[in-house]
Structure formats: C-alpha cells, structure tokens
PDB file of N, CA and C in Angstrom:
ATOM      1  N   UNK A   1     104.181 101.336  91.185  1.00  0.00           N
ATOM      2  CA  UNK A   1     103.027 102.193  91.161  1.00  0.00           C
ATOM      3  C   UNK A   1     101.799 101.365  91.523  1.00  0.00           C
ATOM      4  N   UNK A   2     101.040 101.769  92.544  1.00  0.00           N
ATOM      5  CA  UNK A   2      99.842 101.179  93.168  1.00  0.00           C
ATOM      6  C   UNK A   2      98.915 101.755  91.889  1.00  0.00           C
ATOM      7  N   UNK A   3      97.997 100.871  91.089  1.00  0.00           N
ATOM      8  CA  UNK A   3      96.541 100.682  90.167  1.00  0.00           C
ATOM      9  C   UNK A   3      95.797 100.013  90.911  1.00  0.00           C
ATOM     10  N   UNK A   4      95.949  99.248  92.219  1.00  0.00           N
ATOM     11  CA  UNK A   4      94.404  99.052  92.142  1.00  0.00           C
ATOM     12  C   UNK A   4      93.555  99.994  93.355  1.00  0.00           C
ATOM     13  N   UNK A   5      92.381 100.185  93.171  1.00  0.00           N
ATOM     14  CA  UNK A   5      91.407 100.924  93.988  1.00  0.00           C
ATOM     15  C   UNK A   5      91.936 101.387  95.465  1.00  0.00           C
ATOM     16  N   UNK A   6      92.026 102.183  96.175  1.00  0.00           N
ATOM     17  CA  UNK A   6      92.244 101.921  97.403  1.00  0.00           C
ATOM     18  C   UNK A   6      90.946 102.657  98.100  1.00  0.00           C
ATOM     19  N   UNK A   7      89.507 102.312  97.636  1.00  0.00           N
ATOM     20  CA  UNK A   7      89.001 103.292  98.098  1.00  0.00           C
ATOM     21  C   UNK A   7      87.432 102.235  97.765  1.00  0.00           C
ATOM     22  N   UNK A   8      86.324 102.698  98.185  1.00  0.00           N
ATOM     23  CA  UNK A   8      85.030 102.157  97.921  1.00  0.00           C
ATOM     24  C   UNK A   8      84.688 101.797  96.145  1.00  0.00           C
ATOM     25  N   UNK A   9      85.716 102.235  95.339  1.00  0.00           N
ATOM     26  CA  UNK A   9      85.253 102.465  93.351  1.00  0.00           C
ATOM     27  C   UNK A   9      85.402 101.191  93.020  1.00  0.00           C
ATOM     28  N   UNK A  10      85.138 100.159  93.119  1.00  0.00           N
ATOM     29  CA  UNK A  10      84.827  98.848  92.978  1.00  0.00           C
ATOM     30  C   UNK A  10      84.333  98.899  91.074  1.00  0.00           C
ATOM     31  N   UNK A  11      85.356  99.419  90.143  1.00  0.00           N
ATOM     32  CA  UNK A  11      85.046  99.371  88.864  1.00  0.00           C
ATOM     33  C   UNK A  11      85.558  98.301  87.931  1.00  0.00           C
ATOM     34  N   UNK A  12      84.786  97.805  87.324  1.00  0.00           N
ATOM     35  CA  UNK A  12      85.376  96.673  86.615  1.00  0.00           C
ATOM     36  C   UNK A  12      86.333  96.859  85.044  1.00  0.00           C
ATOM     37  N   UNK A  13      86.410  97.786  84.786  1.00  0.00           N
ATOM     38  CA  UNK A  13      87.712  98.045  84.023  1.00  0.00           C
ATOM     39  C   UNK A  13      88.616  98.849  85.018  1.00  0.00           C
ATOM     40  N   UNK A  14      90.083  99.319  84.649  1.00  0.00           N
ATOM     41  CA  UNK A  14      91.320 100.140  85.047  1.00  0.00           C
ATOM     42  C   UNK A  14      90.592 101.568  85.393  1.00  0.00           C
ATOM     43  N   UNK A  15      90.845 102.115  86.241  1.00  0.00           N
ATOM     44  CA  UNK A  15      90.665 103.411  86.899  1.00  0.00           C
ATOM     45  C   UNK A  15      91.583 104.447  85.953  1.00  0.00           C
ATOM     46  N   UNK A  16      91.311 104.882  84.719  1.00  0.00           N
ATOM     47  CA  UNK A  16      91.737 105.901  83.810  1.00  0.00           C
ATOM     48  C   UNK A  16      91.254 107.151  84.784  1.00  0.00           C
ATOM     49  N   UNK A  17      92.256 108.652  84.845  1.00  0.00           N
ATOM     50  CA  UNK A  17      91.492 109.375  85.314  1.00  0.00           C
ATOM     51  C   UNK A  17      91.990 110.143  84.035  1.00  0.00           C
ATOM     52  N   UNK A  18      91.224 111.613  83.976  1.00  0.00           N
ATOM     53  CA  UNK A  18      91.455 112.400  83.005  1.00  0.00           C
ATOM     54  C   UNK A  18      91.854 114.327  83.455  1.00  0.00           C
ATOM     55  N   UNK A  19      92.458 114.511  83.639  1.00  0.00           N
ATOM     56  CA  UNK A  19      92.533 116.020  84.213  1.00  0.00           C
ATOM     57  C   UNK A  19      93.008 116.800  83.033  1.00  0.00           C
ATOM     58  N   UNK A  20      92.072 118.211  83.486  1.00  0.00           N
ATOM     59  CA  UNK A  20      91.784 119.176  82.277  1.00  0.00           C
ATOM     60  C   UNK A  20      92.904 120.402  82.734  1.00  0.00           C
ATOM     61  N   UNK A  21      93.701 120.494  82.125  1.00  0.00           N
ATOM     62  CA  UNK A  21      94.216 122.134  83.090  1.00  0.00           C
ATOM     63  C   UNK A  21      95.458 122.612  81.767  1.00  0.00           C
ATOM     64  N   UNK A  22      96.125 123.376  82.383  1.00  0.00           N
ATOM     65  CA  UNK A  22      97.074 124.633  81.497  1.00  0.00           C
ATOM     66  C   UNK A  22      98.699 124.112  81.919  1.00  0.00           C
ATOM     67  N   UNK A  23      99.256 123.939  81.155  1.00  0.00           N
ATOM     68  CA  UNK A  23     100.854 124.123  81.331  1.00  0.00           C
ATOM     69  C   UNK A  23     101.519 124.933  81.259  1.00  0.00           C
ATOM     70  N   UNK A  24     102.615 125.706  81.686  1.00  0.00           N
ATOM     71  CA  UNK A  24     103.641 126.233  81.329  1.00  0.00           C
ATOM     72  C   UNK A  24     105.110 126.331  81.162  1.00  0.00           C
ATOM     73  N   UNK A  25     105.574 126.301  79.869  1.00  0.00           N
ATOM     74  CA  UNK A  25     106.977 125.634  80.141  1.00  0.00           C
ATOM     75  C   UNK A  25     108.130 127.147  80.266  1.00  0.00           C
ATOM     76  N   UNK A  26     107.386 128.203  80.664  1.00  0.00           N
ATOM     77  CA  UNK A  26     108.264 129.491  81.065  1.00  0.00           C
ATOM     78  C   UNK A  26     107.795 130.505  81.463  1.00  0.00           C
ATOM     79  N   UNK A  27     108.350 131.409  82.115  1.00  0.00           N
ATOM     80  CA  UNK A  27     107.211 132.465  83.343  1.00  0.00           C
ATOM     81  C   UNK A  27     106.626 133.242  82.342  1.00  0.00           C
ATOM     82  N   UNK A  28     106.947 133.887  81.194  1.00  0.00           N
ATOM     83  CA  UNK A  28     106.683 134.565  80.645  1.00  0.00           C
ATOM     84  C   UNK A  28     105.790 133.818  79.384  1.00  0.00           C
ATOM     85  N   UNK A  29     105.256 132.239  79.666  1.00  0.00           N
ATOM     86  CA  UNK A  29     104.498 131.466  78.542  1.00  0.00           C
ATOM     87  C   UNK A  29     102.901 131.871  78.830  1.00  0.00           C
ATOM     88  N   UNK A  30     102.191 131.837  77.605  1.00  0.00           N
ATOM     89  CA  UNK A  30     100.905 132.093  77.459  1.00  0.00           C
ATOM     90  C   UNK A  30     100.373 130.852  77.953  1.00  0.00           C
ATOM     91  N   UNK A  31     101.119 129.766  77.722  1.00  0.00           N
ATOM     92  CA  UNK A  31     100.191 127.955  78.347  1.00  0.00           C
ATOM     93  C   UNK A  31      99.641 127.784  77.362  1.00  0.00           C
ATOM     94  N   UNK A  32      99.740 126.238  77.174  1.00  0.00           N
ATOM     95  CA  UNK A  32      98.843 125.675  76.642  1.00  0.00           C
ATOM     96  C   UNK A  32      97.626 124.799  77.491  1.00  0.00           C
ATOM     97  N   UNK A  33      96.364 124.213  76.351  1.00  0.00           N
ATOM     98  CA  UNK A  33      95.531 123.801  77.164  1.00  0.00           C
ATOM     99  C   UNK A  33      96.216 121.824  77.148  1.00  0.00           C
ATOM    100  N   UNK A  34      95.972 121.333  78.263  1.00  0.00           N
ATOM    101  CA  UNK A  34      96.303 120.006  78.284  1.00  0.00           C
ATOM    102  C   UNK A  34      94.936 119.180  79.004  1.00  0.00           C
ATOM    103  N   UNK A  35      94.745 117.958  77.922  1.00  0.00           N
ATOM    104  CA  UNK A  35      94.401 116.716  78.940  1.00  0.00           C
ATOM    105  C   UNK A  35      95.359 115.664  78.976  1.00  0.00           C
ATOM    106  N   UNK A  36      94.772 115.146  80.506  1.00  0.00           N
ATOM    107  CA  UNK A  36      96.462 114.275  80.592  1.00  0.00           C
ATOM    108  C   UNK A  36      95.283 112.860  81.295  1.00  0.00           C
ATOM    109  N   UNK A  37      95.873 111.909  80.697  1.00  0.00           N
ATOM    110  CA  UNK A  37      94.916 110.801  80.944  1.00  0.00           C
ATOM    111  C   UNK A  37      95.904 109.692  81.418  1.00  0.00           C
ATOM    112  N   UNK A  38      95.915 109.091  82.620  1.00  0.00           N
ATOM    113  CA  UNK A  38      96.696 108.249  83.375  1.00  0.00           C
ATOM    114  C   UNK A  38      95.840 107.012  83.713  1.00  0.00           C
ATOM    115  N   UNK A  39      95.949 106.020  84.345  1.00  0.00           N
ATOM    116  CA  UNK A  39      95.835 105.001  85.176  1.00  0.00           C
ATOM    117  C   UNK A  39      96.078 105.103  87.023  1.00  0.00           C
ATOM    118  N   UNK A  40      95.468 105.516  87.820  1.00  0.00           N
ATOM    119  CA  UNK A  40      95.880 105.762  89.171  1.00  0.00           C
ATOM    120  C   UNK A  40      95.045 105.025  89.794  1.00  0.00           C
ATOM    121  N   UNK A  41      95.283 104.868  91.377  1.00  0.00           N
ATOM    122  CA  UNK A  41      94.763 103.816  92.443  1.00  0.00           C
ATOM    123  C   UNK A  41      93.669 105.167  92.839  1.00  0.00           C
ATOM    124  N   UNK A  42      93.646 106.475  92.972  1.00  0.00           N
ATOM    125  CA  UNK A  42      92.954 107.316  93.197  1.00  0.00           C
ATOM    126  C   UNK A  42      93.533 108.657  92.654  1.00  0.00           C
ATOM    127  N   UNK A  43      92.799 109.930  93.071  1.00  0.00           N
ATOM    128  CA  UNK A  43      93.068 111.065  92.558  1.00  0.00           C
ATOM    129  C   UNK A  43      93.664 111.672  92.749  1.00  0.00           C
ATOM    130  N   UNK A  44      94.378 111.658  93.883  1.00  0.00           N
ATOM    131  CA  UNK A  44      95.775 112.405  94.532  1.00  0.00           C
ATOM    132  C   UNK A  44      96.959 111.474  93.845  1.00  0.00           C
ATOM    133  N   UNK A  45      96.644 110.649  93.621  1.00  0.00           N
ATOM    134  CA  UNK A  45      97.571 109.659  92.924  1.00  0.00           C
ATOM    135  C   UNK A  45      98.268 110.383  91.608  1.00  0.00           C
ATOM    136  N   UNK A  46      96.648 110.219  90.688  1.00  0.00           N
ATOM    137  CA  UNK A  46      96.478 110.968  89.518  1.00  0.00           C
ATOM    138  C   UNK A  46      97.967 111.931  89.286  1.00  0.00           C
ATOM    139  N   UNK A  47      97.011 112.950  90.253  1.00  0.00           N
ATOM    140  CA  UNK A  47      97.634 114.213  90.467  1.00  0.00           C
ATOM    141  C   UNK A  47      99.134 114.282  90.407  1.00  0.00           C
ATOM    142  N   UNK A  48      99.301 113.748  91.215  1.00  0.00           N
ATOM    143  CA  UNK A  48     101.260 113.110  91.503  1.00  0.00           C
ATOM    144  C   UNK A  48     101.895 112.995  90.405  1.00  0.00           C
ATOM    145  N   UNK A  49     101.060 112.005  89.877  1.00  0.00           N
ATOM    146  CA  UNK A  49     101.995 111.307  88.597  1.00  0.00           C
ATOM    147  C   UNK A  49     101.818 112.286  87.116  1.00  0.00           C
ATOM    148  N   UNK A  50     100.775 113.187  87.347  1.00  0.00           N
ATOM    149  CA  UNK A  50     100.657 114.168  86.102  1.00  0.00           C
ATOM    150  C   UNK A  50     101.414 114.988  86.272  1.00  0.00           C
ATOM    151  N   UNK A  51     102.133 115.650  87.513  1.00  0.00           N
ATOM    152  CA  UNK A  51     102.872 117.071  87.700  1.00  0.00           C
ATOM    153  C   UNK A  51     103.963 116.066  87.661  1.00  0.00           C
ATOM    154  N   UNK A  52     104.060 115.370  88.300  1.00  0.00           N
ATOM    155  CA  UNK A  52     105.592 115.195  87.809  1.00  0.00           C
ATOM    156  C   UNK A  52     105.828 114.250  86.046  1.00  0.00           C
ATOM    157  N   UNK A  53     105.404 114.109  85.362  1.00  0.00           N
ATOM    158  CA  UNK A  53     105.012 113.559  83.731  1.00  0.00           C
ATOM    159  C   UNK A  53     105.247 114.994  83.198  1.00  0.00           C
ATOM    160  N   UNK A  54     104.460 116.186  83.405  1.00  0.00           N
ATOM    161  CA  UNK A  54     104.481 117.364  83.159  1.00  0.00           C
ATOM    162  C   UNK A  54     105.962 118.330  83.342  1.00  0.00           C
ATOM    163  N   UNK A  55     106.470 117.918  84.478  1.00  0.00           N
ATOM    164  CA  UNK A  55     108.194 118.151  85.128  1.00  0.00           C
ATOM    165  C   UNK A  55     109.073 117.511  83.680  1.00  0.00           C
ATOM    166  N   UNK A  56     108.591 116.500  83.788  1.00  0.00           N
ATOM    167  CA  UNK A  56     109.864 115.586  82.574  1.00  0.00           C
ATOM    168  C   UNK A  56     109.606 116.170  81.622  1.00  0.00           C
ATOM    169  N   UNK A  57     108.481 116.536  81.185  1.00  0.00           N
ATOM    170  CA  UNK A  57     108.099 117.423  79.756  1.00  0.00           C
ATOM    171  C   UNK A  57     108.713 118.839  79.100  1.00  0.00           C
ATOM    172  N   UNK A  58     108.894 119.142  80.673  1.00  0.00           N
ATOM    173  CA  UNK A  58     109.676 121.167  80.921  1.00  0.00           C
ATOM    174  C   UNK A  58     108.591 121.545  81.246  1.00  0.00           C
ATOM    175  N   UNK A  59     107.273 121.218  81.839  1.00  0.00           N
ATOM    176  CA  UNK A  59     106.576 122.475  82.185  1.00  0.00           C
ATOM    177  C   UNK A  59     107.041 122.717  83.357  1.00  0.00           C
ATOM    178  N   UNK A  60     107.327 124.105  83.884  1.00  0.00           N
ATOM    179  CA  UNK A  60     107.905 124.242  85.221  1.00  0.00           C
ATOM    180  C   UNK A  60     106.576 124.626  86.095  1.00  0.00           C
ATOM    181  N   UNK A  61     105.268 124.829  85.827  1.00  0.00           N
ATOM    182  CA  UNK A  61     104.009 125.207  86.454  1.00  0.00           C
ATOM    183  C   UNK A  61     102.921 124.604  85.503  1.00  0.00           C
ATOM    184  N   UNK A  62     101.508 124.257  86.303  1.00  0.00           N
ATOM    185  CA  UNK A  62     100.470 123.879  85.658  1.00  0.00           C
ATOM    186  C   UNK A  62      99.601 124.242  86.728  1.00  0.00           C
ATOM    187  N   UNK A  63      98.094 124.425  85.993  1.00  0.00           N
ATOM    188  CA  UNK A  63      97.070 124.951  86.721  1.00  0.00           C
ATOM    189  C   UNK A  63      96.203 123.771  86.552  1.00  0.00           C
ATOM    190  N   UNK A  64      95.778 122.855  87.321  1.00  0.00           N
ATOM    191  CA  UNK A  64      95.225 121.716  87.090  1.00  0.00           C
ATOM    192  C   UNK A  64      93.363 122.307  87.172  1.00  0.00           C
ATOM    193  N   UNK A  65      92.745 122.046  86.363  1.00  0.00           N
ATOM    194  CA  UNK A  65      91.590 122.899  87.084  1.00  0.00           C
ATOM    195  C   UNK A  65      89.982 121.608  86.981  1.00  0.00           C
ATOM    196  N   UNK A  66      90.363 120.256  86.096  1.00  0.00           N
ATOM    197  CA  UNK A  66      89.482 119.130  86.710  1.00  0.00           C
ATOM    198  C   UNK A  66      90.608 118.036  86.432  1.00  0.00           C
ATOM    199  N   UNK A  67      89.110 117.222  87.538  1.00  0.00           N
ATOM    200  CA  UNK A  67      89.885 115.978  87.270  1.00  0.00           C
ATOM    201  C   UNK A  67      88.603 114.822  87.200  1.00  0.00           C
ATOM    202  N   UNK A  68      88.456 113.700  86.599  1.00  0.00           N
ATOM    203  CA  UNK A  68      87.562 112.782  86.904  1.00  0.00           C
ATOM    204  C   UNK A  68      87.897 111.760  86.234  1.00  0.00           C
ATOM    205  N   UNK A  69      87.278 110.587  86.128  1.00  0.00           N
ATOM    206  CA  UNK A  69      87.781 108.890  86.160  1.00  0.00           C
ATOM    207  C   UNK A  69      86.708 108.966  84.821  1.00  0.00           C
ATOM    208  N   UNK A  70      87.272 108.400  83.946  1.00  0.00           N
ATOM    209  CA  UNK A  70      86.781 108.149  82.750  1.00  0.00           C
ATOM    210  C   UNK A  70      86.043 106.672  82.678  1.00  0.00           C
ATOM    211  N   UNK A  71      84.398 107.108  82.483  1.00  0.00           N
ATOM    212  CA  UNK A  71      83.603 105.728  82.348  1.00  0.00           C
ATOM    213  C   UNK A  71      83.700 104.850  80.962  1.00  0.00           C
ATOM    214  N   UNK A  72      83.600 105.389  79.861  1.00  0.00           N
ATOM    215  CA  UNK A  72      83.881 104.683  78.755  1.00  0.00           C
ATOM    216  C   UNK A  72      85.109 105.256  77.940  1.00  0.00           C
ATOM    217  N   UNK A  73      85.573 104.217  76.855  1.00  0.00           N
ATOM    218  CA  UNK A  73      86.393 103.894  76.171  1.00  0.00           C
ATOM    219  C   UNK A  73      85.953 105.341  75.487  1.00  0.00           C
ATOM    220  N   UNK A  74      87.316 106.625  74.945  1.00  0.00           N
ATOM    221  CA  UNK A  74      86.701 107.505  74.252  1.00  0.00           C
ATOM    222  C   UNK A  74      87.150 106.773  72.795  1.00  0.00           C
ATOM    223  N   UNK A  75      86.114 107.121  72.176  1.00  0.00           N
ATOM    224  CA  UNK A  75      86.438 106.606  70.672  1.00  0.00           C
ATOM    225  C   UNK A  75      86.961 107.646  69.688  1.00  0.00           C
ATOM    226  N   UNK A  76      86.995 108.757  69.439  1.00  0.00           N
ATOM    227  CA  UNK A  76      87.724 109.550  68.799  1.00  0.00           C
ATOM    228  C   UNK A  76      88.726 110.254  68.935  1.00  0.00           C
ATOM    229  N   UNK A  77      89.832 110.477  68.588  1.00  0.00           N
ATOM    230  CA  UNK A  77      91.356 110.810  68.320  1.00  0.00           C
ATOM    231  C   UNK A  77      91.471 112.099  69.050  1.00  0.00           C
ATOM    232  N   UNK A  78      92.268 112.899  69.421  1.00  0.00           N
ATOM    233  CA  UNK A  78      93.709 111.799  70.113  1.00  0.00           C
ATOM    234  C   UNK A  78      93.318 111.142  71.311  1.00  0.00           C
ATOM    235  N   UNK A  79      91.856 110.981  72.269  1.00  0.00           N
ATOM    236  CA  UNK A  79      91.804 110.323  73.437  1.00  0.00           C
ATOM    237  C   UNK A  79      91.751 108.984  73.132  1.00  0.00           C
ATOM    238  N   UNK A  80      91.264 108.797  71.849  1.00  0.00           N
ATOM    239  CA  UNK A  80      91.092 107.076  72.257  1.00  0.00           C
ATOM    240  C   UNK A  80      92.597 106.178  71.792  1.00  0.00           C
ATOM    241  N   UNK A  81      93.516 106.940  71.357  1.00  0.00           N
ATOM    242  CA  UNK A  81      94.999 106.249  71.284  1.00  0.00           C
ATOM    243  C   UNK A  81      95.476 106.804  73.195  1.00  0.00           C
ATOM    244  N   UNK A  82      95.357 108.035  73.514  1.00  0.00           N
ATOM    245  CA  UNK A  82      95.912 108.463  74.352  1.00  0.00           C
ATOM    246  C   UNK A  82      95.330 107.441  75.895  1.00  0.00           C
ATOM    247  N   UNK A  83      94.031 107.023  75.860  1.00  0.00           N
ATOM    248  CA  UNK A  83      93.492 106.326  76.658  1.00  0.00           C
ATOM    249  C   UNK A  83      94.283 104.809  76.686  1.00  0.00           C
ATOM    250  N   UNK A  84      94.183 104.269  75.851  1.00  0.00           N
ATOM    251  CA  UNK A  84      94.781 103.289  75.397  1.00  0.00           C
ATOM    252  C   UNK A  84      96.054 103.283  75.954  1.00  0.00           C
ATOM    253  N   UNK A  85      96.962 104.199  75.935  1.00  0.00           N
ATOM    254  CA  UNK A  85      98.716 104.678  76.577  1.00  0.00           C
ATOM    255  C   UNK A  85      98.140 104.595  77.828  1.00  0.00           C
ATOM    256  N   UNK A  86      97.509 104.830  78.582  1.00  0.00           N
ATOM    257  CA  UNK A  86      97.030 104.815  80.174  1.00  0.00           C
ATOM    258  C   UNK A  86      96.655 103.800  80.430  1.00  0.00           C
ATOM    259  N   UNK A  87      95.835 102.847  79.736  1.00  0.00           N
ATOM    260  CA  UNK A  87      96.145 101.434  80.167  1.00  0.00           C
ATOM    261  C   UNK A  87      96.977 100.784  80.281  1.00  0.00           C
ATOM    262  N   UNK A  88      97.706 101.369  79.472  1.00  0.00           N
ATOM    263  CA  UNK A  88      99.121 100.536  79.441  1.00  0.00           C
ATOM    264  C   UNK A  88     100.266 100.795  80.047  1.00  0.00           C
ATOM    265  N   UNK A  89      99.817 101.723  81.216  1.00  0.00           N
ATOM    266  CA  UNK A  89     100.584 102.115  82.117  1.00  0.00           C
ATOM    267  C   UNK A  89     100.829 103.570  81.866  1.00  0.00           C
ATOM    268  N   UNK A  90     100.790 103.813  80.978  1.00  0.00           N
ATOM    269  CA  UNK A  90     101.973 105.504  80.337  1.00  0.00           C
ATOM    270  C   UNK A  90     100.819 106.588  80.984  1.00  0.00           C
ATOM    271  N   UNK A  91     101.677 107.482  81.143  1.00  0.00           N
ATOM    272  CA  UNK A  91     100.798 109.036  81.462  1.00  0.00           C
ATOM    273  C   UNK A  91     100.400 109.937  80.001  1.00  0.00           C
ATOM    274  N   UNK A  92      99.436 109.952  79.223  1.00  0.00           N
ATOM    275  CA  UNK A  92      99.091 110.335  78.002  1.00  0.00           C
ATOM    276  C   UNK A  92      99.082 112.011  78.305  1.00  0.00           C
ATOM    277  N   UNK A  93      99.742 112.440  77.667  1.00  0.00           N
ATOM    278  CA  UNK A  93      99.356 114.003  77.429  1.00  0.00           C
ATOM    279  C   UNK A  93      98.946 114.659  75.966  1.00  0.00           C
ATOM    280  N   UNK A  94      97.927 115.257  76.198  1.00  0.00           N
ATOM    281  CA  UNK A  94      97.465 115.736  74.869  1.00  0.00           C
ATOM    282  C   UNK A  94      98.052 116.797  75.214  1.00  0.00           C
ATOM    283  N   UNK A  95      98.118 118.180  73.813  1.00  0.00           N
ATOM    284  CA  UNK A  95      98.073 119.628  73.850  1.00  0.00           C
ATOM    285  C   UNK A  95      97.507 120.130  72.980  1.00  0.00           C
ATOM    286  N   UNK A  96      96.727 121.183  73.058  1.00  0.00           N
ATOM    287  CA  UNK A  96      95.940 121.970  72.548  1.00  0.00           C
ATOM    288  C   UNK A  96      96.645 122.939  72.212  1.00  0.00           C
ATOM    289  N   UNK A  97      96.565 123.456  70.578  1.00  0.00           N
ATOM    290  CA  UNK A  97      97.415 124.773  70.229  1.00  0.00           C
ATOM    291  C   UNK A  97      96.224 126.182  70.712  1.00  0.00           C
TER     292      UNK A  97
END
C-alpha cells in the first residue's frame, strides 16, 4: 500500500483521511451512519481501501457522502483510538446506532 503523498500535500505528519457516509449490510437495511478513518497516499486511494474494508465487514453498498484529511490528532473517543488504528496502518471504522 502506497502512504506517501503523491500529490503537491507536503504534510508533516501521515495523511489520515476521514470519510463520513452510510452503510448497508442488506437491500432492505435502514444503514447505519459510519466514519471510517484510514491512512492513504490520496483520496481515491482513501476511497478504495474504505469500500473494500466495508466489503470485508458485509456491507454490500455504502453512500460515501465526505471525505477530508484530518489536520489534528482528534482527542476524544472513539476517533482518537480509531485515528491512532490509521496510523498504524488499519482502516478504523466507527458506527453510529
């Protein structure tokens, strides 16, 4: 897996991105809400590695609806353990009941 920059973002910590969107793990599911917080070289990257993280999970559809690169460390629960899993390589997924 390519992490470093491939693009002008010259940032001096890891390129965390964070995307906001809906899962579903069946046609007939209401979804839940998800943030999913990764490590990527860019945002199509992101993207890639969240739908398919989301695949291994059972969601068979997701509505991705943001995405953006996280500037600071979040300090309160569950992002700042889940951030932490994205440095460390892992694809973090939260869910929202």
């Amino acid at each position: 897996m390519i992490t470093a920059p491939d693009n002008d973002n010259n940032s001096e910590g890891p390129m965390v991105f964070i995307i906001i969107g809906k899962g579903y793990q069946s046609d007939d599911s209401e979804g839940v809400d998800l943030h999913i917080m990764l490590k990527a070289a860019d945002d199509d990257s992101a993207v890639r590695e969240a739908l398919n993280a989301l695949a291994e999970e059972g969601f068979i559809e997701a509505d991705l609806d943001q995405i953006g690169m996280l500037t600071e460390v979040p300090e309160e629960e569950p992002h700042a353990s889940a951030y932490q899993g994205a440095v460390d390589g892992e694809v973090a997924i939260i869910r929202f009941s």
